[in-house]
Protein backbone atom coordinates (compact mmCIF):
# COMPACT_ATOMS: atom_id res chain seq x y z
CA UNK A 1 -68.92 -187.24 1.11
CA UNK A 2 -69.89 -186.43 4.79
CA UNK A 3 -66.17 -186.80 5.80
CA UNK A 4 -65.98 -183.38 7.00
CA UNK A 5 -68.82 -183.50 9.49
CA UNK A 6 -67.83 -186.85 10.70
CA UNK A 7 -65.88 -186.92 14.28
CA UNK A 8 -62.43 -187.93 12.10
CA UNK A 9 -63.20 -184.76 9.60
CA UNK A 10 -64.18 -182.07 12.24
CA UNK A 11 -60.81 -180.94 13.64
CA UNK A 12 -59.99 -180.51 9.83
CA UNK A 13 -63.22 -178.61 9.28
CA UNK A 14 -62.48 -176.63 12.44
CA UNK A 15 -59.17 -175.24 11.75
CA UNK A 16 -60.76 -173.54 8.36
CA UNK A 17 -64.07 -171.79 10.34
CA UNK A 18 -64.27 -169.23 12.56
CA UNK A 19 -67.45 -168.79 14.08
CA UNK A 20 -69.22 -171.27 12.10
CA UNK A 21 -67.89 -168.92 8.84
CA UNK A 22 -64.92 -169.51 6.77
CA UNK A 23 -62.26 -167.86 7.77
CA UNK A 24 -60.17 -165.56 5.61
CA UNK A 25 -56.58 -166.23 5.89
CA UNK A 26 -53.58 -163.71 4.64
CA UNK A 27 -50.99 -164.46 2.47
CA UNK A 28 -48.53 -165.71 5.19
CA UNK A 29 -51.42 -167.02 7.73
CA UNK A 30 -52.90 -171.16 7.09
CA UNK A 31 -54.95 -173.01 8.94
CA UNK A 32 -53.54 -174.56 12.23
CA UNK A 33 -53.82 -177.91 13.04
CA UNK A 34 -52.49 -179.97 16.22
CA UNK A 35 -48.91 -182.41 14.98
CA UNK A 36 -51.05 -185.49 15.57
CA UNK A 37 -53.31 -184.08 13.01
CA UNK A 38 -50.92 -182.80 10.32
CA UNK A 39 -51.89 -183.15 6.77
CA UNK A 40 -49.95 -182.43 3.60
CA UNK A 41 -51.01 -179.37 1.84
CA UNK A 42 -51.65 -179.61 -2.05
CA UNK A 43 -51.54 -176.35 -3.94
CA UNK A 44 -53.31 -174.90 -6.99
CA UNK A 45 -53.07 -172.29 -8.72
CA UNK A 46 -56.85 -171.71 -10.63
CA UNK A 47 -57.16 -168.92 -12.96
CA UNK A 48 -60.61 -167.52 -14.18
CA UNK A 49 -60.95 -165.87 -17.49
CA UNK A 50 -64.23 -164.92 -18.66
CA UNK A 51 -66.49 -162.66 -20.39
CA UNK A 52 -67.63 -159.35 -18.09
CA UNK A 53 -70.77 -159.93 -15.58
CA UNK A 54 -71.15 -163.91 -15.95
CA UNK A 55 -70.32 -164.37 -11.94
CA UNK A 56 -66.26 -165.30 -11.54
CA UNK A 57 -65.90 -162.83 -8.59
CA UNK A 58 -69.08 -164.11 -7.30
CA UNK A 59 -68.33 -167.35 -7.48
CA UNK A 60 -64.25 -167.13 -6.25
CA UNK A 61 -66.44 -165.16 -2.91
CA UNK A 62 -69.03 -167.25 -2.29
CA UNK A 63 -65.78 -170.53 -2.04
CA UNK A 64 -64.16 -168.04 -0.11
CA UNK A 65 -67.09 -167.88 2.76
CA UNK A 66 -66.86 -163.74 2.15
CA UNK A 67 -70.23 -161.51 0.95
CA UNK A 68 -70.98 -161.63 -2.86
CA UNK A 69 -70.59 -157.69 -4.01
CA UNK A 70 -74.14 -156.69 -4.51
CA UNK A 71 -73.70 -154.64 -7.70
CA UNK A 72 -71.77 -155.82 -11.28
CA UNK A 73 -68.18 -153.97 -10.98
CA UNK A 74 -65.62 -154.74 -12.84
CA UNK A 75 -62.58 -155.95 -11.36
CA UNK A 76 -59.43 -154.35 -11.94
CA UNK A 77 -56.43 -156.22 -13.16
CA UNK A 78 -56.15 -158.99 -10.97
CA UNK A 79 -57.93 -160.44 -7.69
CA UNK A 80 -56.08 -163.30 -6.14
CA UNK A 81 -58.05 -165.18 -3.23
CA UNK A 82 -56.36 -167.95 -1.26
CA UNK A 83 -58.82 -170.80 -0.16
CA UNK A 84 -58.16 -173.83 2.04
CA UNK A 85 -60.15 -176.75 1.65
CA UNK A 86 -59.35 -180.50 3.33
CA UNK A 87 -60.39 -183.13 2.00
CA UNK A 88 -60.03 -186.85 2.77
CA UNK A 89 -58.00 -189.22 -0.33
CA UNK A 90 -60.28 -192.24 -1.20
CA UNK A 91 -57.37 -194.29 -2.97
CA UNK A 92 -55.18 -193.52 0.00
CA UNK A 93 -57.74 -192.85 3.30
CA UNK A 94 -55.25 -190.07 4.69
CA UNK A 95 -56.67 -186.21 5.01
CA UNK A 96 -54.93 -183.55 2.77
CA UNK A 97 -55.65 -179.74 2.77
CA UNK A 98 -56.11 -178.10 -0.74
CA UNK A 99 -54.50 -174.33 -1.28
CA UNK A 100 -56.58 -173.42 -3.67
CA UNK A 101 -55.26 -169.72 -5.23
CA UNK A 102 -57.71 -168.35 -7.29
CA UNK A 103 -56.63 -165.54 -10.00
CA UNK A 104 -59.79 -163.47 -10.79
């Protein structure tokens, strides 16, 4: 669980933050890691379908490291929001990095 933090985990950790913040990356733009350090990336594609006001744009923000919108809106049509988490295989011991899209 404490991969991340550990001395192995922190370049991975690193390469997602940007001044101790998650950084925001654009559709075209991942997170750069040295060649020794290359991981495979896994993508997802999560979708989020709920009823009005229960907290699915607050919750897609607050994984993507950006400020929770103060006031209930409703969001129009579709929000997609590209995360990247890494994350260290137990079965296999080797570091991947999750592309997580989320559809809001």
């Amino acid at each position: 669980p404490g991969w991340l933090l550990s001395p192995a985990g922190r370049p991975y950790l690193d390469s997602i933050l940007q001044k101790n913040q998650r950084r925001v990356f654009g559709l075209l733009e991942r997170p750069a890691l040295p060649p020794a350090l290359a991981a495979p990336t896994v993508t997802y594609k999560l979708f989020l379908s709920g009823k009005s006001g229960v907290g699915k744009t607050a919750l897609v923000a607050t994984l993507a490291g950006t400020p929770v919108p103060p006031v209930h809106h409703e969001t129009l049509g579709i929000e997609a929001t590209t995360v990247y988490w890494p994350a260290k295989l137990r079965a296999s011991g080797r570091p991947v990095i999750f592309q997580l899209h989320f559809w809001d």
